[in-house]
C-alpha atoms as a PDB file:
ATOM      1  CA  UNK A   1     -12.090  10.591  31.047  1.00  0.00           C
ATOM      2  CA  UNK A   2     -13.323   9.324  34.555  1.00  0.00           C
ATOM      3  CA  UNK A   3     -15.716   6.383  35.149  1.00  0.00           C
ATOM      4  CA  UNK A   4     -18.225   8.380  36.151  1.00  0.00           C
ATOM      5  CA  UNK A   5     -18.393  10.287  33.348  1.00  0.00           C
ATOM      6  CA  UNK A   6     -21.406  10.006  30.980  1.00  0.00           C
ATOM      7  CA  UNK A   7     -21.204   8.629  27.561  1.00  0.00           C
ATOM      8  CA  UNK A   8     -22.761  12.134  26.132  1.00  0.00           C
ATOM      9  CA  UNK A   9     -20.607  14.465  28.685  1.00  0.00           C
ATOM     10  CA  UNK A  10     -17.287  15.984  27.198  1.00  0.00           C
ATOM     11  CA  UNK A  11     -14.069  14.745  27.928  1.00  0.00           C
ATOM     12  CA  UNK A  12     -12.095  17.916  28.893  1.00  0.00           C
ATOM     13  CA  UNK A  13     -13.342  20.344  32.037  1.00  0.00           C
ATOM     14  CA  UNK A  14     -14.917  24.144  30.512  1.00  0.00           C
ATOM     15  CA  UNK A  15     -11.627  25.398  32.151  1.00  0.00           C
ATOM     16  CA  UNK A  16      -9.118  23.194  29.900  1.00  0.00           C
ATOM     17  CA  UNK A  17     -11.735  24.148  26.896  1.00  0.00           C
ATOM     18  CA  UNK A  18     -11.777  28.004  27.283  1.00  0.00           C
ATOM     19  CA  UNK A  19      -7.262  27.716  27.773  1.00  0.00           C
ATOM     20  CA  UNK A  20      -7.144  25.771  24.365  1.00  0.00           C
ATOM     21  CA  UNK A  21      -9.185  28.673  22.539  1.00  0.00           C
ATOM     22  CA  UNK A  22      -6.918  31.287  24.708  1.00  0.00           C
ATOM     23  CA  UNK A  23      -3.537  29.096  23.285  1.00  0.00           C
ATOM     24  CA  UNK A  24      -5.029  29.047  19.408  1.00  0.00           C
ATOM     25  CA  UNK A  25      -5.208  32.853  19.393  1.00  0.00           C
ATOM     26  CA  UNK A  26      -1.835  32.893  20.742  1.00  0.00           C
ATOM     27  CA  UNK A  27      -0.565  30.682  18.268  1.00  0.00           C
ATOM     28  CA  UNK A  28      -2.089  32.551  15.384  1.00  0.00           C
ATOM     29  CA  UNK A  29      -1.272  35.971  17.218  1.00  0.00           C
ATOM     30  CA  UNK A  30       2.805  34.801  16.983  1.00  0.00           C
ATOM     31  CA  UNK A  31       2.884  34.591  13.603  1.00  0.00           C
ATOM     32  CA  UNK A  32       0.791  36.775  12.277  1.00  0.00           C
ATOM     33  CA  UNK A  33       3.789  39.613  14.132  1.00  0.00           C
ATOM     34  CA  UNK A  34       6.049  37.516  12.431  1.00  0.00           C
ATOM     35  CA  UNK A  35       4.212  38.017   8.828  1.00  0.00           C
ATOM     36  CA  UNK A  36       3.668  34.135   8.545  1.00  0.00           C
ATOM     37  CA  UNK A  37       0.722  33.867   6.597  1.00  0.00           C
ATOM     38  CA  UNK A  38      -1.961  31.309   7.629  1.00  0.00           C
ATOM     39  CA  UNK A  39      -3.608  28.991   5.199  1.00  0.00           C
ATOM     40  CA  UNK A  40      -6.286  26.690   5.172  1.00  0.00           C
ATOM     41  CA  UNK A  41      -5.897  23.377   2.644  1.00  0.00           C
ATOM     42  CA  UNK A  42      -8.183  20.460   1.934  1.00  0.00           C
ATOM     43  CA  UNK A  43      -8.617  17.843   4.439  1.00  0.00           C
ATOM     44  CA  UNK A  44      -9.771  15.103   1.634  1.00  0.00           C
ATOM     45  CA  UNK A  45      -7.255  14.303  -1.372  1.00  0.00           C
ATOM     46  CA  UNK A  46      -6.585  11.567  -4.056  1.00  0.00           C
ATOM     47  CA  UNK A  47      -3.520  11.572  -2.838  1.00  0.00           C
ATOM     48  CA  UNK A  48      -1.720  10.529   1.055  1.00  0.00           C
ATOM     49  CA  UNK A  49       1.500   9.914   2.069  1.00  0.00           C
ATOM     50  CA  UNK A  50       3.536   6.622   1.374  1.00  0.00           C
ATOM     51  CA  UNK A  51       5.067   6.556   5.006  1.00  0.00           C
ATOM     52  CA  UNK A  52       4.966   2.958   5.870  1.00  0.00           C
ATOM     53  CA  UNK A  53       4.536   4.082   9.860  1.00  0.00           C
ATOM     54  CA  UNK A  54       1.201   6.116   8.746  1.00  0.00           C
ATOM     55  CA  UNK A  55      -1.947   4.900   8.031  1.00  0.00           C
ATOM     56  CA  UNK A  56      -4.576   6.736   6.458  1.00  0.00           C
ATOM     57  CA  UNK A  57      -8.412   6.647   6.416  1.00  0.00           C
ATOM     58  CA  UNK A  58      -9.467   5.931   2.630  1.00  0.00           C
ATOM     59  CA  UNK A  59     -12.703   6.049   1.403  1.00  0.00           C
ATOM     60  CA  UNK A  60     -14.723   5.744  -1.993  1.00  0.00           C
ATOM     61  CA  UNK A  61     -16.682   8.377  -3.631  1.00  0.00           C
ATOM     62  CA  UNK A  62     -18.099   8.890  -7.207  1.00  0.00           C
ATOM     63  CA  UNK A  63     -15.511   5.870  -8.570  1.00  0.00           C
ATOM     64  CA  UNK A  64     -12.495   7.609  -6.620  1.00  0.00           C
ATOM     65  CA  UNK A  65     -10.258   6.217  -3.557  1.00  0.00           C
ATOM     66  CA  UNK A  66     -10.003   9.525  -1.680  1.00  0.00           C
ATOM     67  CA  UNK A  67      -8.106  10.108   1.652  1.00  0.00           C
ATOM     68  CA  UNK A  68      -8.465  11.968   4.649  1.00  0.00           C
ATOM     69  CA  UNK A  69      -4.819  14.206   5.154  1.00  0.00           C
ATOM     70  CA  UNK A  70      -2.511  12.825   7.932  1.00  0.00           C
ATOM     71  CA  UNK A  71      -0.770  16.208   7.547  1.00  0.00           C
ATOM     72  CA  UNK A  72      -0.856  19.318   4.899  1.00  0.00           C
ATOM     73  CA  UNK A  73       2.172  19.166   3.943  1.00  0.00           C
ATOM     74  CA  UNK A  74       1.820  18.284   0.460  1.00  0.00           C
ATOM     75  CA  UNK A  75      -0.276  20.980   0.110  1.00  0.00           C
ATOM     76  CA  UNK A  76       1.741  23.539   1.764  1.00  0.00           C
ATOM     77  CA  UNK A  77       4.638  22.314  -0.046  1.00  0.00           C
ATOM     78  CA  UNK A  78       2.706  23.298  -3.437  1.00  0.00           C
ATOM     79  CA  UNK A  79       2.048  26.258  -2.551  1.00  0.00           C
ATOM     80  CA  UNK A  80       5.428  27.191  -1.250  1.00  0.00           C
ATOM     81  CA  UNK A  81       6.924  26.059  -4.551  1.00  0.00           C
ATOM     82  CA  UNK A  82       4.265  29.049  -6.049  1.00  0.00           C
ATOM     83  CA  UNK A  83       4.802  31.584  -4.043  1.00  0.00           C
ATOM     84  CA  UNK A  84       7.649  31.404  -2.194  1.00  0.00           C
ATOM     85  CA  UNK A  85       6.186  32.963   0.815  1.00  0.00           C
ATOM     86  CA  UNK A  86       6.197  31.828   4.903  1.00  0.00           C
ATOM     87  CA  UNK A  87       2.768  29.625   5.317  1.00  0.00           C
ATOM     88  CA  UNK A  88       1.587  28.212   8.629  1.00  0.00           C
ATOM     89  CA  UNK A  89      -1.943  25.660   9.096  1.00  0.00           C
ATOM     90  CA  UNK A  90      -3.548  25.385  12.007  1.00  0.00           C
ATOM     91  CA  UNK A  91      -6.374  22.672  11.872  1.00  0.00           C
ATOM     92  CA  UNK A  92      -8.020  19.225  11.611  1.00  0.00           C
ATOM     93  CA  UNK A  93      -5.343  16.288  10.508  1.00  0.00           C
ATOM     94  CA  UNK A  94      -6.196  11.893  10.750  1.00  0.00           C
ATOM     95  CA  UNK A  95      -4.473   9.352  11.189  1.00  0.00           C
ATOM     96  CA  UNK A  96      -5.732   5.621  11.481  1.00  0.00           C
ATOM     97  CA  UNK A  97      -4.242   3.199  13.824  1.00  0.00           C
ATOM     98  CA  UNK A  98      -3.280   3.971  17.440  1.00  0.00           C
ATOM     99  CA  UNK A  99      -5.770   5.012  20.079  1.00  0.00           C
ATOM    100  CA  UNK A 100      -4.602   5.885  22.926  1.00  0.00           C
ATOM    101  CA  UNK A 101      -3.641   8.326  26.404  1.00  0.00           C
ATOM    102  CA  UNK A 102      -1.203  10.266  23.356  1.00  0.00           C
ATOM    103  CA  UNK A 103      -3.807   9.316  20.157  1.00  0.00           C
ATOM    104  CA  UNK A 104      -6.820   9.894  18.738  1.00  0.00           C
ATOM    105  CA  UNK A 105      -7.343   9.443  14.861  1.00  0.00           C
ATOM    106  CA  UNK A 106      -8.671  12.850  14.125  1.00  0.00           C
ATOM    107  CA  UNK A 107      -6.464  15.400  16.301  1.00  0.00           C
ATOM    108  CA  UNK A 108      -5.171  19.316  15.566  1.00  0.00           C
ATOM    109  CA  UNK A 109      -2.047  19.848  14.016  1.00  0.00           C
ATOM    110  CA  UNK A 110       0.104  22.910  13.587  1.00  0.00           C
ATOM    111  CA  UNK A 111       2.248  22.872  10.804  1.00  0.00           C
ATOM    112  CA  UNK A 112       4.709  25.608   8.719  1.00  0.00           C
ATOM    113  CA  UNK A 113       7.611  26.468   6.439  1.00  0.00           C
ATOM    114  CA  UNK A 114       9.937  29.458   6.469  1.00  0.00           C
ATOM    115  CA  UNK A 115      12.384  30.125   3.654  1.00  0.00           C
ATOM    116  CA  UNK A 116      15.478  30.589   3.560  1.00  0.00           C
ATOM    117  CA  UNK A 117      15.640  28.599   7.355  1.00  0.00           C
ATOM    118  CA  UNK A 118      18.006  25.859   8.357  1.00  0.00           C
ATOM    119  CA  UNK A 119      16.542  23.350  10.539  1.00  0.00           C
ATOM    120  CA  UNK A 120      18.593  25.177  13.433  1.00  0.00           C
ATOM    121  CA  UNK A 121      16.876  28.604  12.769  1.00  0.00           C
ATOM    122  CA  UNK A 122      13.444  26.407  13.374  1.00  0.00           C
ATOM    123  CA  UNK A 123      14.550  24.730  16.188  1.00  0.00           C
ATOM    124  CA  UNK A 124      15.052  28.302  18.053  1.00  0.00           C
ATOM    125  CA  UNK A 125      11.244  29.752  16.502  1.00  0.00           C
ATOM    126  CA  UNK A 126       9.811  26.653  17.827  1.00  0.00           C
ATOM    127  CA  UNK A 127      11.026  27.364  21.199  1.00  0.00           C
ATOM    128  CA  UNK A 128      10.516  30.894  21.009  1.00  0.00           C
ATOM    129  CA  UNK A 129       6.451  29.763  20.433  1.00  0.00           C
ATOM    130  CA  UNK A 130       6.551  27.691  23.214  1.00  0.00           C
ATOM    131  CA  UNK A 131       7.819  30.192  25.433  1.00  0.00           C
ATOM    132  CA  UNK A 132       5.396  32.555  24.275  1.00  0.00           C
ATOM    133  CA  UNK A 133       2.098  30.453  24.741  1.00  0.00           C
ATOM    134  CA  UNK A 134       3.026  28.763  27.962  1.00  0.00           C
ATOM    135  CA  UNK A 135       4.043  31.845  29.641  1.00  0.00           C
ATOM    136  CA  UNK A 136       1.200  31.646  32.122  1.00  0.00           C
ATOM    137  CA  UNK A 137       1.676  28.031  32.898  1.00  0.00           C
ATOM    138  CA  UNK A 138       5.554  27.795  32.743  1.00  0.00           C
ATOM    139  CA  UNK A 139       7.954  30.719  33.453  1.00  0.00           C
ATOM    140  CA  UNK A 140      11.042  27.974  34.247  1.00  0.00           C
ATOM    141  CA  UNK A 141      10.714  26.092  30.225  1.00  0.00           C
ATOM    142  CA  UNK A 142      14.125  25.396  28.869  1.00  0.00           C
ATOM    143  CA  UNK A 143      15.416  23.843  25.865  1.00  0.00           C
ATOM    144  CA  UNK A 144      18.018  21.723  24.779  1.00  0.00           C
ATOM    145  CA  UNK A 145      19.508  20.293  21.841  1.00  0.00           C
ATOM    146  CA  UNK A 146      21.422  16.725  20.942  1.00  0.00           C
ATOM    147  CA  UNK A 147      22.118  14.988  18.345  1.00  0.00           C
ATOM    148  CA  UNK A 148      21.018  11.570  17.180  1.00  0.00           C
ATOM    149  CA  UNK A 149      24.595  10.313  18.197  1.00  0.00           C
ATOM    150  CA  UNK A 150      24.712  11.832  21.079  1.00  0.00           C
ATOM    151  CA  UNK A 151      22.643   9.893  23.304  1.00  0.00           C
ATOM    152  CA  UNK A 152      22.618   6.719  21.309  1.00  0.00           C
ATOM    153  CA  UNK A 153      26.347   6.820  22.520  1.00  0.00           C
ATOM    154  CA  UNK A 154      25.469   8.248  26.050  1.00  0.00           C
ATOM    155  CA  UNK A 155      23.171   5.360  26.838  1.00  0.00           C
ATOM    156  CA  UNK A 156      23.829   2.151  24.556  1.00  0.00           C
ATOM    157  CA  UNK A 157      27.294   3.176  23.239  1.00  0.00           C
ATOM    158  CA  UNK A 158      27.106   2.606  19.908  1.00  0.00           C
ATOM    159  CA  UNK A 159      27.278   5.060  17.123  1.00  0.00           C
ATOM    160  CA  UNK A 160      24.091   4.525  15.599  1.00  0.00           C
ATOM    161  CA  UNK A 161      25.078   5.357  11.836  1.00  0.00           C
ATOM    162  CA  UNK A 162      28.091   2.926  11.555  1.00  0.00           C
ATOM    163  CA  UNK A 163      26.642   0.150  13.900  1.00  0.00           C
ATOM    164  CA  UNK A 164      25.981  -2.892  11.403  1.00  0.00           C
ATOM    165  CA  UNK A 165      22.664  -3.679  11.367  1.00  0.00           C
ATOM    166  CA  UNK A 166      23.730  -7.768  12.385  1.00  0.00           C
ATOM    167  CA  UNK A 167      24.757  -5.603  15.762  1.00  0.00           C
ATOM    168  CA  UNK A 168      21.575  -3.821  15.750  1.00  0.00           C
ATOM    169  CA  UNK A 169      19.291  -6.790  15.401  1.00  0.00           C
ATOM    170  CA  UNK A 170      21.283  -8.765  17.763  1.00  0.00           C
ATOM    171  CA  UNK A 171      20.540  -5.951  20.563  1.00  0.00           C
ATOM    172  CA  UNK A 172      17.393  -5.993  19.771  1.00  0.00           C
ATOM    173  CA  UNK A 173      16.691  -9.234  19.748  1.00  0.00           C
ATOM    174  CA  UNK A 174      18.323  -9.864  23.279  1.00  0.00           C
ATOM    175  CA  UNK A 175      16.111  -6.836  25.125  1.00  0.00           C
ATOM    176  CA  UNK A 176      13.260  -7.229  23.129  1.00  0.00           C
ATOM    177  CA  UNK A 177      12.556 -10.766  21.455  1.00  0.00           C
ATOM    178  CA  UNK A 178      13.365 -12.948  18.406  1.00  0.00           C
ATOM    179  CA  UNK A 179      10.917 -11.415  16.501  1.00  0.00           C
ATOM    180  CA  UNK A 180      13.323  -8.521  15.625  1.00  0.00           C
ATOM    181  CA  UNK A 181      16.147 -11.204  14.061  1.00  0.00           C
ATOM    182  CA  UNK A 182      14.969 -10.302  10.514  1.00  0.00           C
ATOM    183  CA  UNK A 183      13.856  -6.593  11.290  1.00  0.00           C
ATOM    184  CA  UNK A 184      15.249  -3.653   8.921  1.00  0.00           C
ATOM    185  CA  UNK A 185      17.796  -0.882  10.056  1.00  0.00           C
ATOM    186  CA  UNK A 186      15.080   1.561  10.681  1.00  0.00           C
ATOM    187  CA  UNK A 187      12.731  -0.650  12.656  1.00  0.00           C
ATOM    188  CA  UNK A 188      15.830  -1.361  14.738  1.00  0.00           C
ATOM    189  CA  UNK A 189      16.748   2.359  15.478  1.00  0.00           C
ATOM    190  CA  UNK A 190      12.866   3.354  15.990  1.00  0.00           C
ATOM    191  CA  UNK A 191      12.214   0.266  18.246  1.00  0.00           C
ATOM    192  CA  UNK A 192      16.200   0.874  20.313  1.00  0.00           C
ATOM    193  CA  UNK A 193      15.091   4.989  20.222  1.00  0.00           C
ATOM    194  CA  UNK A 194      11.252   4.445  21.589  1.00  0.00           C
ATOM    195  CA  UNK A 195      12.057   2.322  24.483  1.00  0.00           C
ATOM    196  CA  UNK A 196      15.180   3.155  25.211  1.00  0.00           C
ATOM    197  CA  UNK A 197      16.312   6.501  24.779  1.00  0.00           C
ATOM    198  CA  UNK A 198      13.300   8.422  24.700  1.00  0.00           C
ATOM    199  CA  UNK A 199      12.232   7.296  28.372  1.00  0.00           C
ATOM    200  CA  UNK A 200      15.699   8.844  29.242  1.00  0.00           C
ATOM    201  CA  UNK A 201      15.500  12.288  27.785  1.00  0.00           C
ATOM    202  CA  UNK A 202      15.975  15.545  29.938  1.00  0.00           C
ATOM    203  CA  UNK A 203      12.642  17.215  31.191  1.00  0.00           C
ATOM    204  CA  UNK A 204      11.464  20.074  29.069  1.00  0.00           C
ATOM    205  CA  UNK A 205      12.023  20.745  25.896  1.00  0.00           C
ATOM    206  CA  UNK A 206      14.169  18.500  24.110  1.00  0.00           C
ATOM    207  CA  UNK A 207      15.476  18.504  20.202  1.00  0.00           C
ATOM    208  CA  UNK A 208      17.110  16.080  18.948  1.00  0.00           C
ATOM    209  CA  UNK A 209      18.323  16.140  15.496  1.00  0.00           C
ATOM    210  CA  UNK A 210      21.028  14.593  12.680  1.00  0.00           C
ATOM    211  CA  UNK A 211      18.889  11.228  12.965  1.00  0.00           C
ATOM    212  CA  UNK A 212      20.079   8.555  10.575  1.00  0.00           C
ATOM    213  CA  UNK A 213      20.454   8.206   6.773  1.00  0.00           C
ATOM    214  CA  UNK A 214      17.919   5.732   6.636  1.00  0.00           C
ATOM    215  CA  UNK A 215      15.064   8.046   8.110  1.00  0.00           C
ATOM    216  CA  UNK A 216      15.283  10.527   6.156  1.00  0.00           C
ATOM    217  CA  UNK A 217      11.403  11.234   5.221  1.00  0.00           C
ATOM    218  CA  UNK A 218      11.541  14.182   3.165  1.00  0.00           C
ATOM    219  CA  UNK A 219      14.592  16.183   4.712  1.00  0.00           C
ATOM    220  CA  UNK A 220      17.516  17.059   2.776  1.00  0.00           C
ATOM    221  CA  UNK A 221      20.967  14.360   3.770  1.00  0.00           C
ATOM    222  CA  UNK A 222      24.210  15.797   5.357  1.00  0.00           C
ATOM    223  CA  UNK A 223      27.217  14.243   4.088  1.00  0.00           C
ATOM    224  CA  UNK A 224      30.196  13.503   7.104  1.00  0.00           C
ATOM    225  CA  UNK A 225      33.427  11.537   6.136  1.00  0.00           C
ATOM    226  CA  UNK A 226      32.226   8.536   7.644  1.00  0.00           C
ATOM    227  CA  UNK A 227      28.222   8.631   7.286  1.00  0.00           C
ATOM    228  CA  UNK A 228      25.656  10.919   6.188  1.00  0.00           C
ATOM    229  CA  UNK A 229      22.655  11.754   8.274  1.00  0.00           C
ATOM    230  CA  UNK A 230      18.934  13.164   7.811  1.00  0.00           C
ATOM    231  CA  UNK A 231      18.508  17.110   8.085  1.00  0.00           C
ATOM    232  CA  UNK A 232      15.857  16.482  10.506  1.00  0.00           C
ATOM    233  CA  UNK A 233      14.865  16.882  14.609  1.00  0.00           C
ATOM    234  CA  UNK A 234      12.211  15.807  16.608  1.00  0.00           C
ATOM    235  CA  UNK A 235      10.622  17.583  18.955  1.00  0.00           C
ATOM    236  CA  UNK A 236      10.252  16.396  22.670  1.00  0.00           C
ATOM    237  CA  UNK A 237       8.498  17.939  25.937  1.00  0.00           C
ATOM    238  CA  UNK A 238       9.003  15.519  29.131  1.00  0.00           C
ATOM    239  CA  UNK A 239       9.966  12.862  27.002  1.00  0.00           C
ATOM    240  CA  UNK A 240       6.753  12.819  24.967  1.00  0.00           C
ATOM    241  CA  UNK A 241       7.118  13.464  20.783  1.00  0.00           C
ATOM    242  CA  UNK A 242       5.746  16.663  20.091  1.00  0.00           C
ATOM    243  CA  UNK A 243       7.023  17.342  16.603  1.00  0.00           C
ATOM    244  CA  UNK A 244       9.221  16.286  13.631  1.00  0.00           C
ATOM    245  CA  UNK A 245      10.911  19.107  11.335  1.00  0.00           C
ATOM    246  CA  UNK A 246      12.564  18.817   8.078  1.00  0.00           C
ATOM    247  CA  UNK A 247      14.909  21.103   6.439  1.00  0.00           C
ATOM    248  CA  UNK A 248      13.486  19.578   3.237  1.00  0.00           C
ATOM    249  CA  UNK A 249      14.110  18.005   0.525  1.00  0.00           C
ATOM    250  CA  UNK A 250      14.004  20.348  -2.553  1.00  0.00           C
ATOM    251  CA  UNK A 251      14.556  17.330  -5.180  1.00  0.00           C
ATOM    252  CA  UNK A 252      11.631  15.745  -6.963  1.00  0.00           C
ATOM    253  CA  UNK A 253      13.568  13.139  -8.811  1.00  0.00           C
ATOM    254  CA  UNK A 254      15.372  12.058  -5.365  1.00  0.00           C
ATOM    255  CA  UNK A 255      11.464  12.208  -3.684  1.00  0.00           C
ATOM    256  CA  UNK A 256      10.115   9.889  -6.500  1.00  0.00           C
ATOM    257  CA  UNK A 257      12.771   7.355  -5.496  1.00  0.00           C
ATOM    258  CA  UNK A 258      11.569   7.805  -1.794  1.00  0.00           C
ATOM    259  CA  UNK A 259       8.318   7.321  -2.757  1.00  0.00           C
ATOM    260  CA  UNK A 260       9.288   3.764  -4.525  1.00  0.00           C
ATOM    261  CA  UNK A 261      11.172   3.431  -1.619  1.00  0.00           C
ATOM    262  CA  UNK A 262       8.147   3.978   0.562  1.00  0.00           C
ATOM    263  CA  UNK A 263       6.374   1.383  -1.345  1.00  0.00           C
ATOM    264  CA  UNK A 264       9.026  -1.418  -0.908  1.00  0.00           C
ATOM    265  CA  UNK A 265       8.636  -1.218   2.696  1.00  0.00           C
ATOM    266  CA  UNK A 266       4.952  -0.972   2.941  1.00  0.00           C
ATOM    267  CA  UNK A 267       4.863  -4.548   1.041  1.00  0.00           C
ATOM    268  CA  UNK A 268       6.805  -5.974   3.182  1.00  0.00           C
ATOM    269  CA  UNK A 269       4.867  -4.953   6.010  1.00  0.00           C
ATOM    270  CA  UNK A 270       1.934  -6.781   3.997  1.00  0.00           C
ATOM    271  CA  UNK A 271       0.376  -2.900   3.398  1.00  0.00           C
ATOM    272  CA  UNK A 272      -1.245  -1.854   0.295  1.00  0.00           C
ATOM    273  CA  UNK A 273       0.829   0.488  -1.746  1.00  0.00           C
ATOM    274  CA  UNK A 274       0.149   4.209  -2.370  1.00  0.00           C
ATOM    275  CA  UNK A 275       0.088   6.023  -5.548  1.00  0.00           C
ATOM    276  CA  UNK A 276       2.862   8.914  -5.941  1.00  0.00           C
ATOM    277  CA  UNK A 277       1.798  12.354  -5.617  1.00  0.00           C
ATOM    278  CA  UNK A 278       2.601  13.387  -9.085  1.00  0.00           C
ATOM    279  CA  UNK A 279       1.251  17.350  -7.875  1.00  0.00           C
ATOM    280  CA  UNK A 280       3.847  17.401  -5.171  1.00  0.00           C
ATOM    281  CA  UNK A 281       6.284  16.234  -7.212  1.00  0.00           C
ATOM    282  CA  UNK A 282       5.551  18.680 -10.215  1.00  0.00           C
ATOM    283  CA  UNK A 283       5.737  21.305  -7.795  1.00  0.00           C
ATOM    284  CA  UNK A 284       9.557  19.829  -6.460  1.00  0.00           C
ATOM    285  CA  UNK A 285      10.161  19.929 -10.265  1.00  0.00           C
ATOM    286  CA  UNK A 286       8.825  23.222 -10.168  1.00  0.00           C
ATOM    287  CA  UNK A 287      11.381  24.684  -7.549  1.00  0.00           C
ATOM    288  CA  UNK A 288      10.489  24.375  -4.181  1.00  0.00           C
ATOM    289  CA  UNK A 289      12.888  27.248  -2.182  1.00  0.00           C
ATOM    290  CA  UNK A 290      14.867  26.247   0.153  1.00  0.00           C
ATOM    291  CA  UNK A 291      13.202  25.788   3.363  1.00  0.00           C
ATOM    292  CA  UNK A 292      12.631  24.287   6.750  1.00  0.00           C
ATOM    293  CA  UNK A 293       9.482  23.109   7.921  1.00  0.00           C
ATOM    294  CA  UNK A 294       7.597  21.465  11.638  1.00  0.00           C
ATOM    295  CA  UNK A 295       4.528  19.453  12.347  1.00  0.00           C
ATOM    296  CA  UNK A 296       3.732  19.232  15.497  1.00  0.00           C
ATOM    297  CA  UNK A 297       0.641  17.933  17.686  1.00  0.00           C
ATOM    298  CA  UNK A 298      -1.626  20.469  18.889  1.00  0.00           C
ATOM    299  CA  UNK A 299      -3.489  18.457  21.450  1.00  0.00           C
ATOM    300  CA  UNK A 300      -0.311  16.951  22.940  1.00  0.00           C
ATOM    301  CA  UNK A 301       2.007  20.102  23.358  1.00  0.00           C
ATOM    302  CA  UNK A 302      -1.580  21.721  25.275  1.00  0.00           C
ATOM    303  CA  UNK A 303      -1.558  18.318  27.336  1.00  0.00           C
ATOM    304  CA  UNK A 304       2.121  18.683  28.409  1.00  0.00           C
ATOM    305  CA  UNK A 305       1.584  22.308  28.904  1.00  0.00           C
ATOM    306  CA  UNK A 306      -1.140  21.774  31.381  1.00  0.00           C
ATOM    307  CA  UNK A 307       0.477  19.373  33.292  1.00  0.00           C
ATOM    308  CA  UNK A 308      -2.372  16.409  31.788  1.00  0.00           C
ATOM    309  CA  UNK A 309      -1.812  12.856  31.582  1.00  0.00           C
ATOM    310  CA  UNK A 310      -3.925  12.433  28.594  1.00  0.00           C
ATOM    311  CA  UNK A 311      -5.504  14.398  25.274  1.00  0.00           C
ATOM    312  CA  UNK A 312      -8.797  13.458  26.157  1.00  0.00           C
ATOM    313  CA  UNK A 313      -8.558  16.007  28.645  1.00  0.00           C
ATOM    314  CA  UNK A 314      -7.705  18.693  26.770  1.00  0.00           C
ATOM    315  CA  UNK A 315     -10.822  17.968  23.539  1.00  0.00           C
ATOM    316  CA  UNK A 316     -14.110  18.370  23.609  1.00  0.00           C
ATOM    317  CA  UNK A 317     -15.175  14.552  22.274  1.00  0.00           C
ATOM    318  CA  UNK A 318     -12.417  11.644  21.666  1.00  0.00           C
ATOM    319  CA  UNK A 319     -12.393   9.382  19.125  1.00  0.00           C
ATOM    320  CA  UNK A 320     -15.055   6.921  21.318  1.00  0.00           C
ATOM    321  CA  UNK A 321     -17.122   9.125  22.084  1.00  0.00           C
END
């Protein structure tokens, strides 16, 4: 937003406004011709995820600790475990911490499941809804795919799944500070990834997948002879993180222990824990189908697509406002 903008004025122009409502019905056009049936889930739960890197907003009602969602996938995840059907959400998602050019606590998210997918089906129906929606802005988009490895090898050569994490803390520690001498395996490879290899991806669209054991979230784990990796990718447009997709983890037993997991870290990051979802995990117990599954940001993919600098441009009202 400019400096001469009033306090009560939107953020984005009429023009930006009117192409976001154009690029929702294109969205929901796509896959309703490709029978993926859209459903709306609550926004306000007893229940949030244990993600030490997420934050949600938490308030009190009638005795209860409720939460706003920082995604539906929970939800979605229960009722894919039902009815074993294709479900997509389109809507309101929150997130507290960051604000920012690329943040703002309450921002859209798209998010959906197909079964019977690998993560490498996805990866090609993600680009495929790119391509469709940005048609009038970009007829040149192109896609590529890497693994984790790959550029971890390109650019710092080291193999980022055998490295030991004394190596790992020492880099770290040498580019970035000695605050990082004590930090964990994954705050190593997120920190190394964020500043370093991320600034250096290829323009356009960019997945990278096969990231490490150790951030594995709720994806499935490929076993190699020599390490195992996460089934998942994340999605990139011009360097910036669009997405992160899952072919997911069908095993509620092996999610409880992520959970606990989840919990460990969080305490010693000095954070509150966060109570296991015993509905998701019923409905893991239950049978979810194999599946993959994407989240990505609404408000950022529109920003990249219009060429904008920031998602204030492309919403009615940020956070500040």
């Amino acid at each position: 937003m400019t400096e001469d903008k009033k306090n009560w004025e939107p953020s984005a122009s009429i023009e930006n406004l009117k192409t976001r409502s154009r690029v929702l019905s294109k969205i929901r056009q796509f896959f309703l011709e490709r029978s993926v049936l859209e459903v709306d889930v609550p926004n306000i739960s007893r229940n949030t995820v244990s993600d030490p890197n997420l934050d949600s907003f938490s308030f009190r009602h009638n005795g209860l600790t409720l939460y706003l969602q920082t995604s539906p996938e929970y939800f979605l995840k229960r009722l894919l475990a039902d009815a074993r059907e294709d479900f997509f959400y389109l809507g309101k998602a929150f997130r507290s911490g960051e604000v920012g050019p690329l943040h703002n606590p309450e921002f859209t998210i798209l998010e959906w499941y197909r079964c019977g997918w690998d993560e490498f089906s996805l990866m090609d129906e993600v680009f495929d809804l790119i391509k469709f929606i940005s048609n009038e802005y970009d007829h040149s988009i192109k896609s590529q795919k890497f693994t984790y490895l790959n550029y971890f090898q390109k650019i710092m050569n080291i193999n980022p799944h055998t490295a030991t994490l004394a190596l790992l803390q020492e880099i770290c520690v040498k580019r970035f500070g000695s605050q990082w001498n004590d930090a964990s395996r994954t705050c190593c490879l997120d920190l190394l990834f964020s500043q370093i290899i991320q600034p250096k991806l290829p323009t356009g669209i960019v997945f990278i997948y096969d990231f490490p054991e150790c951030q594995s979230g709720l994806s499935e784990i490929r076993e190699f002879p020599e390490y195992n990796v996460s089934r998942r990718f994340e999605l990139f447009y011009n360097s910036i993180e669009l997405g992160n997709g899952y072919f997911e983890l069908t095993s509620g037993e092996e999610q409880r222990s992520r959970f606990l997991s989840d919990n460990i870290q969080r305490k010693i990051q000095f954070k509150h824990s966060i109570a296991v979802d015993e509905n998701l995990l019923s409905a893991l117990d239950h049978g979810l189908p194999n599946c993959s599954g994407i989240a990505i940001g609404f408000d950022r993919l529109l920003m990249c697509l219009l060429g904008e600098k920031t998602i204030s441009s492309v919403i009615s009202f940020p956070w500040e406002s």
